[in-house]
Protein backbone atom coordinates (compact mmCIF):
# COMPACT_ATOMS: atom_id res chain seq x y z
CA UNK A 1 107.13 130.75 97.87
CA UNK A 2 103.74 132.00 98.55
CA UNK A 3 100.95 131.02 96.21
CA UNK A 4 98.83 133.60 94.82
CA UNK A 5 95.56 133.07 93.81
CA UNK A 6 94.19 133.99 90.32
CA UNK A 7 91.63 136.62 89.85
CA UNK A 8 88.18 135.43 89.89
CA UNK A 9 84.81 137.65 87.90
CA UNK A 10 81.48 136.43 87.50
CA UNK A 11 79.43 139.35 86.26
CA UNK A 12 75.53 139.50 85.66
CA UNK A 13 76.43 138.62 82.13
CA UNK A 14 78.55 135.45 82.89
CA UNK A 15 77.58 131.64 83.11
CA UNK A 16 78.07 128.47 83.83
CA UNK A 17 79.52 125.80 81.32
CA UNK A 18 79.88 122.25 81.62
CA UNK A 19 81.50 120.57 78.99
CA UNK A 20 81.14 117.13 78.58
CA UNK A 21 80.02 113.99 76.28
CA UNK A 22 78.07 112.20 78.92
CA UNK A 23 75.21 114.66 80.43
CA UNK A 24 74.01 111.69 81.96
CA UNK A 25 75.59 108.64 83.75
CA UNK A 26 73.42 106.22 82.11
CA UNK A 27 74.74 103.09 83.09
CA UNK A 28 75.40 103.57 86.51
CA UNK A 29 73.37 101.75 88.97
CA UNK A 30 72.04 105.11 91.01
CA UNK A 31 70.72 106.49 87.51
CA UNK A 32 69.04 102.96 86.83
CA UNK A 33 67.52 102.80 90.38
CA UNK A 34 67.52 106.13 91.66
CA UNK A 35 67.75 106.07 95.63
CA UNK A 36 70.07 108.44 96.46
CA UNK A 37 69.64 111.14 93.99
CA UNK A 38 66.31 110.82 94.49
CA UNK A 39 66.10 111.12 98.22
CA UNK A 40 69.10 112.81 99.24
CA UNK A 41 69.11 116.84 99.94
CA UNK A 42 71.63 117.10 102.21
CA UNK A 43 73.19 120.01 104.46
CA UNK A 44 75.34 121.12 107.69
CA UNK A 45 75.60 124.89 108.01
CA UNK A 46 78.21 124.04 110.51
CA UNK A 47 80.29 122.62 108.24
CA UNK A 48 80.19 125.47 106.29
CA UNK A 49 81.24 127.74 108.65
CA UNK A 50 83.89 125.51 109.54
CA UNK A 51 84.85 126.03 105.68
CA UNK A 52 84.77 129.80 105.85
CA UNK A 53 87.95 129.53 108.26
CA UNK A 54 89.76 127.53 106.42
CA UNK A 55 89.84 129.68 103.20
CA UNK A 56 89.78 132.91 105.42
CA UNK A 57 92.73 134.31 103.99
CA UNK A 58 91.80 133.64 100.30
CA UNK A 59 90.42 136.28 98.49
CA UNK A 60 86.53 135.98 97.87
CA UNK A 61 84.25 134.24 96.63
CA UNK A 62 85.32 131.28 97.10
CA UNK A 63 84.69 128.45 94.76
CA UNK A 64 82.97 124.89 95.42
CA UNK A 65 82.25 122.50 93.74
CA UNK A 66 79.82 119.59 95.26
CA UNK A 67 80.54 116.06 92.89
CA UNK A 68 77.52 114.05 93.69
CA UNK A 69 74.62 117.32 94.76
CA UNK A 70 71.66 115.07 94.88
CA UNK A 71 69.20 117.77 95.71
CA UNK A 72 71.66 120.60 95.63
CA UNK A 73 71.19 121.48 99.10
CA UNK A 74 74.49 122.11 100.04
CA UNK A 75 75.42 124.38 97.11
CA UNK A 76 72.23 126.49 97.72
CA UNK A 77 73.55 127.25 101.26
CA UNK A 78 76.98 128.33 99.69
CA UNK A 79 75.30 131.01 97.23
CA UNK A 80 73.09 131.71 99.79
CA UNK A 81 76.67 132.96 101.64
CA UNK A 82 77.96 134.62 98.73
CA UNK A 83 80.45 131.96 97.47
CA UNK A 84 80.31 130.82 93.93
CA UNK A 85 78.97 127.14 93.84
CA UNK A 86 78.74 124.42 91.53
CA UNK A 87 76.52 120.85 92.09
CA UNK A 88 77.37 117.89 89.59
CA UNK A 89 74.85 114.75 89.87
CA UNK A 90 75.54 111.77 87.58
CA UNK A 91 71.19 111.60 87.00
CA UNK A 92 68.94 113.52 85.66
CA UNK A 93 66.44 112.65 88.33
CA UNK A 94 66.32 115.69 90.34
CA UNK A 95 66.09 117.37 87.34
CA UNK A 96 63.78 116.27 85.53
CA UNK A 97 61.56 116.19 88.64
CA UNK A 98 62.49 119.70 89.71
CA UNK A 99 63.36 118.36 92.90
CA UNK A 100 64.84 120.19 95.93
CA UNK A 101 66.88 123.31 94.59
CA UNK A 102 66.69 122.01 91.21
CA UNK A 103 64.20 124.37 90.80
CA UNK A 104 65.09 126.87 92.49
CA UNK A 105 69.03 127.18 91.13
CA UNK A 106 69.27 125.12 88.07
CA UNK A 107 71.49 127.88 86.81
CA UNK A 108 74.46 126.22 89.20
CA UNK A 109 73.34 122.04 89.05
CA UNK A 110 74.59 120.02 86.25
CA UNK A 111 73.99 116.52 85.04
CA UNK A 112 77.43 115.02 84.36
CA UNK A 113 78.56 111.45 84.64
CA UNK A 114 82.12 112.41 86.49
CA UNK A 115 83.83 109.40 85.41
CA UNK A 116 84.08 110.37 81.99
CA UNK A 117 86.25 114.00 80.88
CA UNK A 118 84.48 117.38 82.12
CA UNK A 119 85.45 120.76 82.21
CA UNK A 120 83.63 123.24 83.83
CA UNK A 121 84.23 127.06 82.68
CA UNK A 122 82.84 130.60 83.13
CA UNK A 123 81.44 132.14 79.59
CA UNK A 124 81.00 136.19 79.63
CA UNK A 125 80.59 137.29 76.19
CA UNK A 126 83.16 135.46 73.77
CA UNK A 127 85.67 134.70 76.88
CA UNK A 128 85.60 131.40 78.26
CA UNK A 129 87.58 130.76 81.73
CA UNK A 130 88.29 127.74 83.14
CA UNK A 131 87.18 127.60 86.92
CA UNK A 132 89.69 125.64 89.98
CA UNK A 133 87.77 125.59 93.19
CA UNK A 134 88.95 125.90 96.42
CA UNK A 135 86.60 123.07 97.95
CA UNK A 136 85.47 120.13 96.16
CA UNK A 137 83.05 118.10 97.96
CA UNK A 138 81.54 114.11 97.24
CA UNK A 139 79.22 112.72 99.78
CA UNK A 140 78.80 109.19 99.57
CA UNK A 141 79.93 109.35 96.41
CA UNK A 142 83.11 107.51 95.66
CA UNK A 143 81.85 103.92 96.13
CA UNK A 144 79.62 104.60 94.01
CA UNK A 145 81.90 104.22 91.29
CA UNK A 146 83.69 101.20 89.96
CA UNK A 147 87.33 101.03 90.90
CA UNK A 148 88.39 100.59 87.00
CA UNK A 149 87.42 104.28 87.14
CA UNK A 150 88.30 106.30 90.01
CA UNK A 151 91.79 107.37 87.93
CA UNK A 152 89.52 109.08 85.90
CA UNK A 153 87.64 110.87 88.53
CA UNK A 154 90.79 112.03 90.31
CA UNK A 155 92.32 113.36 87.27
CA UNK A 156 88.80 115.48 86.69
CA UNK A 157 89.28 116.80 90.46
CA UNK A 158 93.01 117.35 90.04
CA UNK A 159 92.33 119.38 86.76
CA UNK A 160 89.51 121.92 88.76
CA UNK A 161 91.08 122.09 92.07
CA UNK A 162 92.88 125.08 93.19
CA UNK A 163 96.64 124.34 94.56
CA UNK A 164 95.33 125.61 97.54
CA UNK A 165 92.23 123.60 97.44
CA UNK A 166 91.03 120.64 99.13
CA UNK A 167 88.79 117.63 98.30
CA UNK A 168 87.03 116.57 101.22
CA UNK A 169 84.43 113.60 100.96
CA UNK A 170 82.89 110.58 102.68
CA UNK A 171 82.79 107.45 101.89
CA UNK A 172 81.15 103.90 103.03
CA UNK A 173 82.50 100.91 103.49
CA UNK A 174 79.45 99.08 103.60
CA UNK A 175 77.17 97.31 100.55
CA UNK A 176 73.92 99.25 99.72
CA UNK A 177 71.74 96.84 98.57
CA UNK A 178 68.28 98.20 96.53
CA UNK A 179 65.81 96.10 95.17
CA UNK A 180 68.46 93.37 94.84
CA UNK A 181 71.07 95.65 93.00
CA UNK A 182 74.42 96.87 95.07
CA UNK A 183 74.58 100.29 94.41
CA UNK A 184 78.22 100.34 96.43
CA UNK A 185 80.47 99.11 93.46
CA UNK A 186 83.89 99.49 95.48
CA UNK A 187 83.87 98.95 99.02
CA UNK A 188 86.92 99.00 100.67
CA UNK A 189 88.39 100.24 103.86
CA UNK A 190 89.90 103.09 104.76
CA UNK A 191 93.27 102.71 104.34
CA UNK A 192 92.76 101.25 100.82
CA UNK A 193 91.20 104.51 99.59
CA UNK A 194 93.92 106.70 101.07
CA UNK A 195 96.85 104.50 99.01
CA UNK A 196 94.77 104.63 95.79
CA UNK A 197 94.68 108.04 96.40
CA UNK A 198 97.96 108.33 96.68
CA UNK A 199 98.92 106.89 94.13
CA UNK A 200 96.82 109.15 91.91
CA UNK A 201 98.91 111.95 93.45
CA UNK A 202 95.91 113.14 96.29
CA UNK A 203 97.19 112.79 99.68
CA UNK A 204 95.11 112.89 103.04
CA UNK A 205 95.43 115.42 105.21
CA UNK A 206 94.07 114.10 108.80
CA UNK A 207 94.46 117.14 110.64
CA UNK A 208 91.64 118.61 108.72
CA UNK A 209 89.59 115.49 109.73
CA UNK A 210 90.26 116.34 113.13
CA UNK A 211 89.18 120.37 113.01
CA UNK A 212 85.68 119.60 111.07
CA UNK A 213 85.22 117.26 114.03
CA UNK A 214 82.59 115.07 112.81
CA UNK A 215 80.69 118.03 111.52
CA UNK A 216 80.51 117.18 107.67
CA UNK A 217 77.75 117.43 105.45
CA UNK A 218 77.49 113.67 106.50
CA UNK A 219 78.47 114.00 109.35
CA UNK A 220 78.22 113.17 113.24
CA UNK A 221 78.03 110.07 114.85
CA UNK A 222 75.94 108.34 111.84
CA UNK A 223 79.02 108.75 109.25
CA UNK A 224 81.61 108.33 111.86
CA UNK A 225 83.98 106.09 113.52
CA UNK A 226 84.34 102.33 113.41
CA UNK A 227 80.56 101.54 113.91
CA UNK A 228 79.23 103.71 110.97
CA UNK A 229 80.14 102.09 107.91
CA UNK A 230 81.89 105.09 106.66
CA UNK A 231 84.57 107.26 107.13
CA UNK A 232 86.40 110.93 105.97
CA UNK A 233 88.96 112.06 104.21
CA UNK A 234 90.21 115.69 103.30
CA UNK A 235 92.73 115.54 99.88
CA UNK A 236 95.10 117.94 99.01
CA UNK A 237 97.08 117.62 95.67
CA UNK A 238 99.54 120.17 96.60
CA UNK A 239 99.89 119.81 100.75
CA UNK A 240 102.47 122.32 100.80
CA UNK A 241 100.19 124.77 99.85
CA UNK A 242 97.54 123.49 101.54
CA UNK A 243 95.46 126.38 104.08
CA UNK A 244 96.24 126.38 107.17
CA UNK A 245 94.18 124.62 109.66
CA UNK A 246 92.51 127.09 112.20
CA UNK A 247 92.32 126.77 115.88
CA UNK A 248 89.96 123.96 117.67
CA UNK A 249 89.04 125.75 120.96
CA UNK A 250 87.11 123.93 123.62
CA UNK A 251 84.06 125.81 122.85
CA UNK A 252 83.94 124.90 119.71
CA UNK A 253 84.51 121.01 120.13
CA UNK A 254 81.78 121.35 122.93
CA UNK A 255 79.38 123.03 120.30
CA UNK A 256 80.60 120.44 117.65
CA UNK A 257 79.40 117.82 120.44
CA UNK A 258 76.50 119.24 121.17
CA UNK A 259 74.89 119.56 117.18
CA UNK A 260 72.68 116.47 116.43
CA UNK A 261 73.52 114.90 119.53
CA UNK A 262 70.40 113.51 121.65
CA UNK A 263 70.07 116.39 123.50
CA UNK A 264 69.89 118.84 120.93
CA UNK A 265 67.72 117.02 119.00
CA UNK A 266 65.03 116.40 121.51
CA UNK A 267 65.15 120.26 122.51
CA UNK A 268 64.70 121.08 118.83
CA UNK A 269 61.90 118.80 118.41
CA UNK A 270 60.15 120.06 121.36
CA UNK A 271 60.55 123.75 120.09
CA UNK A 272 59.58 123.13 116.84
CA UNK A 273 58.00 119.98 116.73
CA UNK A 274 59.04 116.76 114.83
CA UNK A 275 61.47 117.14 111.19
CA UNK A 276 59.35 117.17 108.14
CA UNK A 277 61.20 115.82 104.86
CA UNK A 278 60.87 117.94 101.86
CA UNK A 279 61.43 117.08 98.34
């Protein structure tokens, strides 16, 4: 049987809720010695465009969620295309700082320490609708938290993801060590996540893995393969109703190549001159 999505309004009079006890991940290590969160702005229009033909047959807009934002770069570049987007960061860095697209869309980034119970809801008036999205995102997020709670954050993802929808996310299998604190609190391999995830009824969908072809939000070379330290995986909680993967023409894995390889990025540099890093 076919699924059929529910209908989806966001009106000039709507916003954003996220409910939850703990605004703020206070304990965690990345809130204690921000590194990440307060570095990290990351983006890959090609990835998102890669997204687009996933959910091509879904009605619009479709709905992400990014677990993890740091600077909220990603989810500016969905609104920017007209998809509803969400960012959730576990500090209140960024934030406070105004940092990246904090201040430029604080109407869609939350704090929200996502290993505690969230819900996250559309208010218009007096009605108050909860929200599943059809892409949930976490970048270098997941060994970040302590294994005692990833149940938790799988049941959160579970409870806002579409049955169509899929979690996608990388993850390292490396330490991170800053100033002599290991910000990585479960670093395991591969295979070990995809068994946990398993078990908490989220199973990997490789194919996907294969059609994104290294171009992730962390993506390429640097977040792939045996020599990068880290890895991707693409969840589904309902595979049977899981979108269907589009066509990988040559073309496309020869422009997938191309994007941040050496080539390209000494032809960009000496068009536009060296990267500058804003905050």
């Amino acid at each position: 049987m076919l699924f059929s999505p529910p209908s989806f309004e966001f009106t000039d009079a709507s916003r954003i809720v996220v409910d939850t006890l703990k605004p703020v991940a206070f304990d965690s290590p990345d809130h204690l010695i921000p590194w990440g969160t307060a570095n990290d702005n990351s983006r890959n229009y090609r990835f998102n465009e890669k997204v687009y033909q996933v959910f091509a047959s879904f009605p619009r807009p479709w709905k992400i969620l990014d677990m993890g934002c740091a600077g909220g770069g990603f989810v500016r570049d969905c609104l920017n295309d007209g998809c509803f987007a969400v960012g959730l960061e576990g500090s209140d860095y960024s934030k406070k700082f105004k940092r990246a697209e904090w201040a430029t869309i604080p109407d869609n980034l939350f704090t929200c320490d996502v290993t505690e119970n969230f819900d996250i809801s559309i208010q218009t008036q007096t009605k108050q609708t909860p929200v599943q999205f059809e892409l949930v995102t976490s970048w270098e997020l997941m060994e970040h938290i302590a294994e005692e709670k990833i149940e938790v954050v799988a049941s959160n993802i579970k409870k806002h993801l579409a049955p169509h929808g899929l979690w996608i996310m990388s993850v390292a299998t490396v330490d991170d060590i800053v100033n002599g604190v290991n910000l990585h609190q479960t670093v395991q391999p591969k295979e070990w996540w995809i068994k946990k995830f398993e078990g908490l009824g989220l199973f990997h969908q490789a194919a996907f893995v294969d059609f994104f072809n290294t171009q992730f939000v962390r993506g390429g070379t640097k977040y792939s393969g045996a020599a990068s330290g880290s890895f991707h995986l693409v969840l589904s909680a309902a595979p049977q109703h899981a979108p269907q993967i589009p066509p990988l023409g040559l073309r496309d894995k020869l422009f997938d190549a191309w994007l941040g390889s050496t080539w390209q990025k000494t032809l960009k540099r000496w068009i536009i001159g060296p990267a500058r890093k804003y905050s």
